[in-house]
C-alpha atoms as a PDB file:
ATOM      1  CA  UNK A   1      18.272  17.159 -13.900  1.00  0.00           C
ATOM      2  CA  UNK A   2      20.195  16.085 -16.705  1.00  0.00           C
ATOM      3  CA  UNK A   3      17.951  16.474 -20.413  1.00  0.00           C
ATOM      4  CA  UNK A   4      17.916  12.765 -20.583  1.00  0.00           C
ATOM      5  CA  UNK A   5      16.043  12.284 -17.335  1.00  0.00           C
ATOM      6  CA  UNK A   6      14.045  15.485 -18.652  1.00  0.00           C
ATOM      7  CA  UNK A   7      13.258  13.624 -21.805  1.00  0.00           C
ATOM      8  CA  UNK A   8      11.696  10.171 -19.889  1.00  0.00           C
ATOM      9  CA  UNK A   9       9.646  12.181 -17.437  1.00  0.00           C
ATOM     10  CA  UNK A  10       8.374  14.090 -20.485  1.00  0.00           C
ATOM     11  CA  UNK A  11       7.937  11.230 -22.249  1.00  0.00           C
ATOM     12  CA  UNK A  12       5.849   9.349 -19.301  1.00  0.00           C
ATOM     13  CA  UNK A  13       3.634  12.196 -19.032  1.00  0.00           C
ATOM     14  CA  UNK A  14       3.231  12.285 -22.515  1.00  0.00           C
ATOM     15  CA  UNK A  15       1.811   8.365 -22.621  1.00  0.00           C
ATOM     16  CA  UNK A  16      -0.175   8.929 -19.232  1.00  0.00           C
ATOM     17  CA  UNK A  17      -1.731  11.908 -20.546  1.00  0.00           C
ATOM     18  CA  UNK A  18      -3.054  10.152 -24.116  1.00  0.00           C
ATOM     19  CA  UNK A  19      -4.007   7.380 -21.358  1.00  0.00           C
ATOM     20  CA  UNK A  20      -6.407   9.822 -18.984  1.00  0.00           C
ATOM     21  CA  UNK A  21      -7.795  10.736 -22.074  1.00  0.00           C
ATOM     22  CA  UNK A  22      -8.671   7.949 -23.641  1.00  0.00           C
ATOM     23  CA  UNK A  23      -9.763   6.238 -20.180  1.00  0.00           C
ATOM     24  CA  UNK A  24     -10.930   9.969 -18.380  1.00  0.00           C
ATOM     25  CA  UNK A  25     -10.387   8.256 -15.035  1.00  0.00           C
ATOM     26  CA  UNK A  26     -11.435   9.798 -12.299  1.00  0.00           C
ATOM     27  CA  UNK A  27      -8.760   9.279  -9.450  1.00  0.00           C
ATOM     28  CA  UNK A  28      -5.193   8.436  -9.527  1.00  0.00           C
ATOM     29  CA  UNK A  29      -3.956   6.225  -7.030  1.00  0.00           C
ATOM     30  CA  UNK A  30       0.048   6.634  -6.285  1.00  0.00           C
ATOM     31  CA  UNK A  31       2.250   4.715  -3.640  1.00  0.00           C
ATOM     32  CA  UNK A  32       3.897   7.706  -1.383  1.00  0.00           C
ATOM     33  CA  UNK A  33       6.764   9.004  -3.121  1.00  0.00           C
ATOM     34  CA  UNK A  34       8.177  11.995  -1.420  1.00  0.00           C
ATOM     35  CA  UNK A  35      11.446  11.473   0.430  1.00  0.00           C
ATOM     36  CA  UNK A  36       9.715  11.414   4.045  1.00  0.00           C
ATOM     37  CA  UNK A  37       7.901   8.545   3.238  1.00  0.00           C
ATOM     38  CA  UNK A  38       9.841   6.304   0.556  1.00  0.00           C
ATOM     39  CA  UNK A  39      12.930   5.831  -0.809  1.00  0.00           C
ATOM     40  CA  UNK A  40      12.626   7.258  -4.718  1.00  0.00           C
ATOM     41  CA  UNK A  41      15.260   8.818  -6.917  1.00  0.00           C
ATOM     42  CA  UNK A  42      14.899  12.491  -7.668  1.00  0.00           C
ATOM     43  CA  UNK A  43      13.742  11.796 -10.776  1.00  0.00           C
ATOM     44  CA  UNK A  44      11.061   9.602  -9.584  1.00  0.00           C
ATOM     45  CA  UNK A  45       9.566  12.140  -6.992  1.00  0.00           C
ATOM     46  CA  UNK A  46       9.919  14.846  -9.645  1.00  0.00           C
ATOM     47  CA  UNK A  47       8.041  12.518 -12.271  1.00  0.00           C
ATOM     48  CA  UNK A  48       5.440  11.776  -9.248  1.00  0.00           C
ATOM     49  CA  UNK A  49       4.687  15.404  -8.784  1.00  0.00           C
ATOM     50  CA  UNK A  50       4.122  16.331 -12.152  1.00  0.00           C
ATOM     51  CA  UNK A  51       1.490  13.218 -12.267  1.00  0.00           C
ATOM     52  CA  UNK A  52       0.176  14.571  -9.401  1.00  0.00           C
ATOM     53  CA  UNK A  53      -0.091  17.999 -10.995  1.00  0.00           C
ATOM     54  CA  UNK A  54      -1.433  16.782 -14.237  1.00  0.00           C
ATOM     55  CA  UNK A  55      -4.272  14.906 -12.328  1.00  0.00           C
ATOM     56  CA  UNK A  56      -5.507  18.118 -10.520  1.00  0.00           C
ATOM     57  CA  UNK A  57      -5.447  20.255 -13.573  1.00  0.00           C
ATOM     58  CA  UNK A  58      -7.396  17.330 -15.232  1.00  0.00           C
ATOM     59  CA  UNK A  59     -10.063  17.545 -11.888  1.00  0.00           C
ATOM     60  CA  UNK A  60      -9.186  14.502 -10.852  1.00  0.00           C
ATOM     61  CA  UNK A  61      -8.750  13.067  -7.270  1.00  0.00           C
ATOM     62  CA  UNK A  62      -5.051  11.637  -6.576  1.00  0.00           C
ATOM     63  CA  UNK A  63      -4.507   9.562  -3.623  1.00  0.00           C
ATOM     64  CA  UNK A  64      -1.406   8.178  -2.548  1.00  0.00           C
ATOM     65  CA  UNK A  65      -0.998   5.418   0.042  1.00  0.00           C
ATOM     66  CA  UNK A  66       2.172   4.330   1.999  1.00  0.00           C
ATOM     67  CA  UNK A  67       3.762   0.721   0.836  1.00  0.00           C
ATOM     68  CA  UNK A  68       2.545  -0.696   4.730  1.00  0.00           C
ATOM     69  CA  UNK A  69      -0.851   0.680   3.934  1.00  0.00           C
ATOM     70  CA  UNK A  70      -1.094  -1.022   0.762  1.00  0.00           C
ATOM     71  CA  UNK A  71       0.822  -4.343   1.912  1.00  0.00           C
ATOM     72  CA  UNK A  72      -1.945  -4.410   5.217  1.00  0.00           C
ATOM     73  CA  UNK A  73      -4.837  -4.970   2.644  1.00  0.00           C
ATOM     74  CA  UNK A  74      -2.940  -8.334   1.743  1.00  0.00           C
ATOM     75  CA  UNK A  75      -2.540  -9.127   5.144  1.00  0.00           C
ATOM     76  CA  UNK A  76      -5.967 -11.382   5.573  1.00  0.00           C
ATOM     77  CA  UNK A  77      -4.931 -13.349   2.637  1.00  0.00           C
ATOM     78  CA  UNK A  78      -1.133 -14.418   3.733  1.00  0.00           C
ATOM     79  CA  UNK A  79       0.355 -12.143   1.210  1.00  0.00           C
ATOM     80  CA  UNK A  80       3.742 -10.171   3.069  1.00  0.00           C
ATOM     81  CA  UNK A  81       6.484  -9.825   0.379  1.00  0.00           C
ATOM     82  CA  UNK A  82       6.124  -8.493  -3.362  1.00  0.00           C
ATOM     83  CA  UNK A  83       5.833 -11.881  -4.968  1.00  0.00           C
ATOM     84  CA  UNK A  84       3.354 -13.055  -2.754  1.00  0.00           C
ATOM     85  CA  UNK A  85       1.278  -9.779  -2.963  1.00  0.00           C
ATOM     86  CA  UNK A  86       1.422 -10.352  -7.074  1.00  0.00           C
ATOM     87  CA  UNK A  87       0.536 -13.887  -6.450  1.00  0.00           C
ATOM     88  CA  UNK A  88      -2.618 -13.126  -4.509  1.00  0.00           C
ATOM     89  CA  UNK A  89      -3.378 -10.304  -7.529  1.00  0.00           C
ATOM     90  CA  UNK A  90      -3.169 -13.416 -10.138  1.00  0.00           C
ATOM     91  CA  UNK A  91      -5.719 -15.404  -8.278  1.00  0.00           C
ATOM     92  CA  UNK A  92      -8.576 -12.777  -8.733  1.00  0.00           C
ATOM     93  CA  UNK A  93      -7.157 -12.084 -11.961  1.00  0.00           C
ATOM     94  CA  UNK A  94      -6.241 -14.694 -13.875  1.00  0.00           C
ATOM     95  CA  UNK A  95      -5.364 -12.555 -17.326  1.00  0.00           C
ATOM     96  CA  UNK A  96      -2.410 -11.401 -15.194  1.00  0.00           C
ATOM     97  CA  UNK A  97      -0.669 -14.944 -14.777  1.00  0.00           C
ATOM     98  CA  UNK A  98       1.434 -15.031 -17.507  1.00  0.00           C
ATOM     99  CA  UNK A  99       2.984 -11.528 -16.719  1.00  0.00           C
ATOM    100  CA  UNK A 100       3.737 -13.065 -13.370  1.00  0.00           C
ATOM    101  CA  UNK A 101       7.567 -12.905 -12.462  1.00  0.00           C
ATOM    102  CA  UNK A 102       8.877 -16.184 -10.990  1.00  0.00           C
ATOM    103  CA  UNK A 103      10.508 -15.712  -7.517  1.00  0.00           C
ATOM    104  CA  UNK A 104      14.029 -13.969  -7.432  1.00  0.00           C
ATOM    105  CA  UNK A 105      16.821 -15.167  -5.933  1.00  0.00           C
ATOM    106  CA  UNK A 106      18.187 -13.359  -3.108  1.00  0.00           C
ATOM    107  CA  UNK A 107      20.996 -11.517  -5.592  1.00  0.00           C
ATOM    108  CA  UNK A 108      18.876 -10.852  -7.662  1.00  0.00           C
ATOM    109  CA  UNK A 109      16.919  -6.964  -8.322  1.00  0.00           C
ATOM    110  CA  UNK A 110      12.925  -7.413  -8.864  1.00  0.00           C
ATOM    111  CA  UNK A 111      11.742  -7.963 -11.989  1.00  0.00           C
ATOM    112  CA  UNK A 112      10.685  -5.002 -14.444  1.00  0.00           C
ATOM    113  CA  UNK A 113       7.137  -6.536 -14.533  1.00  0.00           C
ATOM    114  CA  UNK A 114       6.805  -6.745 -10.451  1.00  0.00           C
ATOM    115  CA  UNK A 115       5.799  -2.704 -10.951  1.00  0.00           C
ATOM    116  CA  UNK A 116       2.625  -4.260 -13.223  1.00  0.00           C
ATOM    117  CA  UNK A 117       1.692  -5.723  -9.736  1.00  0.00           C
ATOM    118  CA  UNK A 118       3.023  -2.915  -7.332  1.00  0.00           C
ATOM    119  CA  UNK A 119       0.081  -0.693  -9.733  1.00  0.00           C
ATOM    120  CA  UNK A 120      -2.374  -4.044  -8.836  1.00  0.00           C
ATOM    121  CA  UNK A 121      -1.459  -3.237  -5.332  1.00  0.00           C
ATOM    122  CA  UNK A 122      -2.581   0.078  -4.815  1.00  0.00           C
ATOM    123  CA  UNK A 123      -5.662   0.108  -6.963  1.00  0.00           C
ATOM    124  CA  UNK A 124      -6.820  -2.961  -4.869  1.00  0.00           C
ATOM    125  CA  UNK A 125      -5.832  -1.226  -1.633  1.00  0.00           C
ATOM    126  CA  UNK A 126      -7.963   2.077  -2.722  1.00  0.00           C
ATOM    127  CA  UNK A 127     -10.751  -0.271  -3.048  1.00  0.00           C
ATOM    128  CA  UNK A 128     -10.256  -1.896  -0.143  1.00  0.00           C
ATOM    129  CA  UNK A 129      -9.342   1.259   2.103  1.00  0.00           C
ATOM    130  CA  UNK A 130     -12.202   3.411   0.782  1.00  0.00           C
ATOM    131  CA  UNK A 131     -14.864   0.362   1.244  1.00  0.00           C
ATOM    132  CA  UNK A 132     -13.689   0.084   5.007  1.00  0.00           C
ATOM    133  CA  UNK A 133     -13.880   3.553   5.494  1.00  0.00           C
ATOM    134  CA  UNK A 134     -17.472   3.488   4.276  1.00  0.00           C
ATOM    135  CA  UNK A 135     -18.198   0.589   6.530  1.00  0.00           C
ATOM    136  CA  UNK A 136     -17.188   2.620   9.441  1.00  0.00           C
ATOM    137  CA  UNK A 137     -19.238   5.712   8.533  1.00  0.00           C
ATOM    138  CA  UNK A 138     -22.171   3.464   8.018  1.00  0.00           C
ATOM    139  CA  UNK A 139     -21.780   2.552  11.494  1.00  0.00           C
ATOM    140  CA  UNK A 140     -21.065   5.242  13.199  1.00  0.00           C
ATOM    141  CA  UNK A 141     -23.496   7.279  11.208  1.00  0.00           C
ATOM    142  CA  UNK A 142     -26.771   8.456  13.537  1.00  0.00           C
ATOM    143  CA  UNK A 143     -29.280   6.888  10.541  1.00  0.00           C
ATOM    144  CA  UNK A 144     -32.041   9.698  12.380  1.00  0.00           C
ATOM    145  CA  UNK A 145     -29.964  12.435  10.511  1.00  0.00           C
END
């Protein structure tokens, strides 16, 4: 990896770790990055790793969910593409409006600030995966135990 690309993964650990702690979070959700599961540069999965080490040297718990995993907790409300995924985000939370991008045109790459909502994405999906899964143990559980 060239020292420039060393430099900006350095860097964005740098930031995250002031950020865990000042915030001491307790998980860290990612969207699957290795190369069997997503298209990301080298420098991306290499940068996703080291979070991922970070994290567990820190205690915490990192979880990382697949892009149809998080797009299937938008499902209910209509929400299928990137825009309309960060549109449904800006309904609950209306503080995020004005970082909303407007729709791109089709030659056109996604806006810098669509990653603000890709983030939304997967904290809402952790949410709403890990509330499902305790509805299922709840009713599956024998409540005699």
């Amino acid at each position: 990896m060239s020292d420039t690309k060393a430099d900006k993964n350095a860097g964005c650990l740098r930031k995250l770790e002031k950020i865990i702690s000042r915030l001491e979070p307790q998980t860290i959700v990612l969207e699957a990055f290795e190369p069997s599961s997503a298209k990301r540069s080298t420098r991306i999965v290499r940068l996703c790793r080291s979070v991922v080490a970070l994290a567990q040297s820190r205690g915490m718990e990192v979880v990382v969910y697949t892009k149809g995993e998080i797009r299937s907790c938008f499902a209910s409300v209509g929400a299928r593409t990137r825009q309309e995924v960060a549109e449904a985000i800006v309904r609950s939370f209306e503080p995020l409006r004005d970082q909303l991008p407007r729709p791109r045109r089709d030659w056109e790459g996604p806006p810098r600030r669509m990653a603000l909502f890709d983030a939304g994405a997967a904290v809402i999906a952790h949410y709403h995966l890990g509330a499902s899964r305790l509805f299922e143990s709840l009713s599956t559980d024998d409540p005699t135990k």
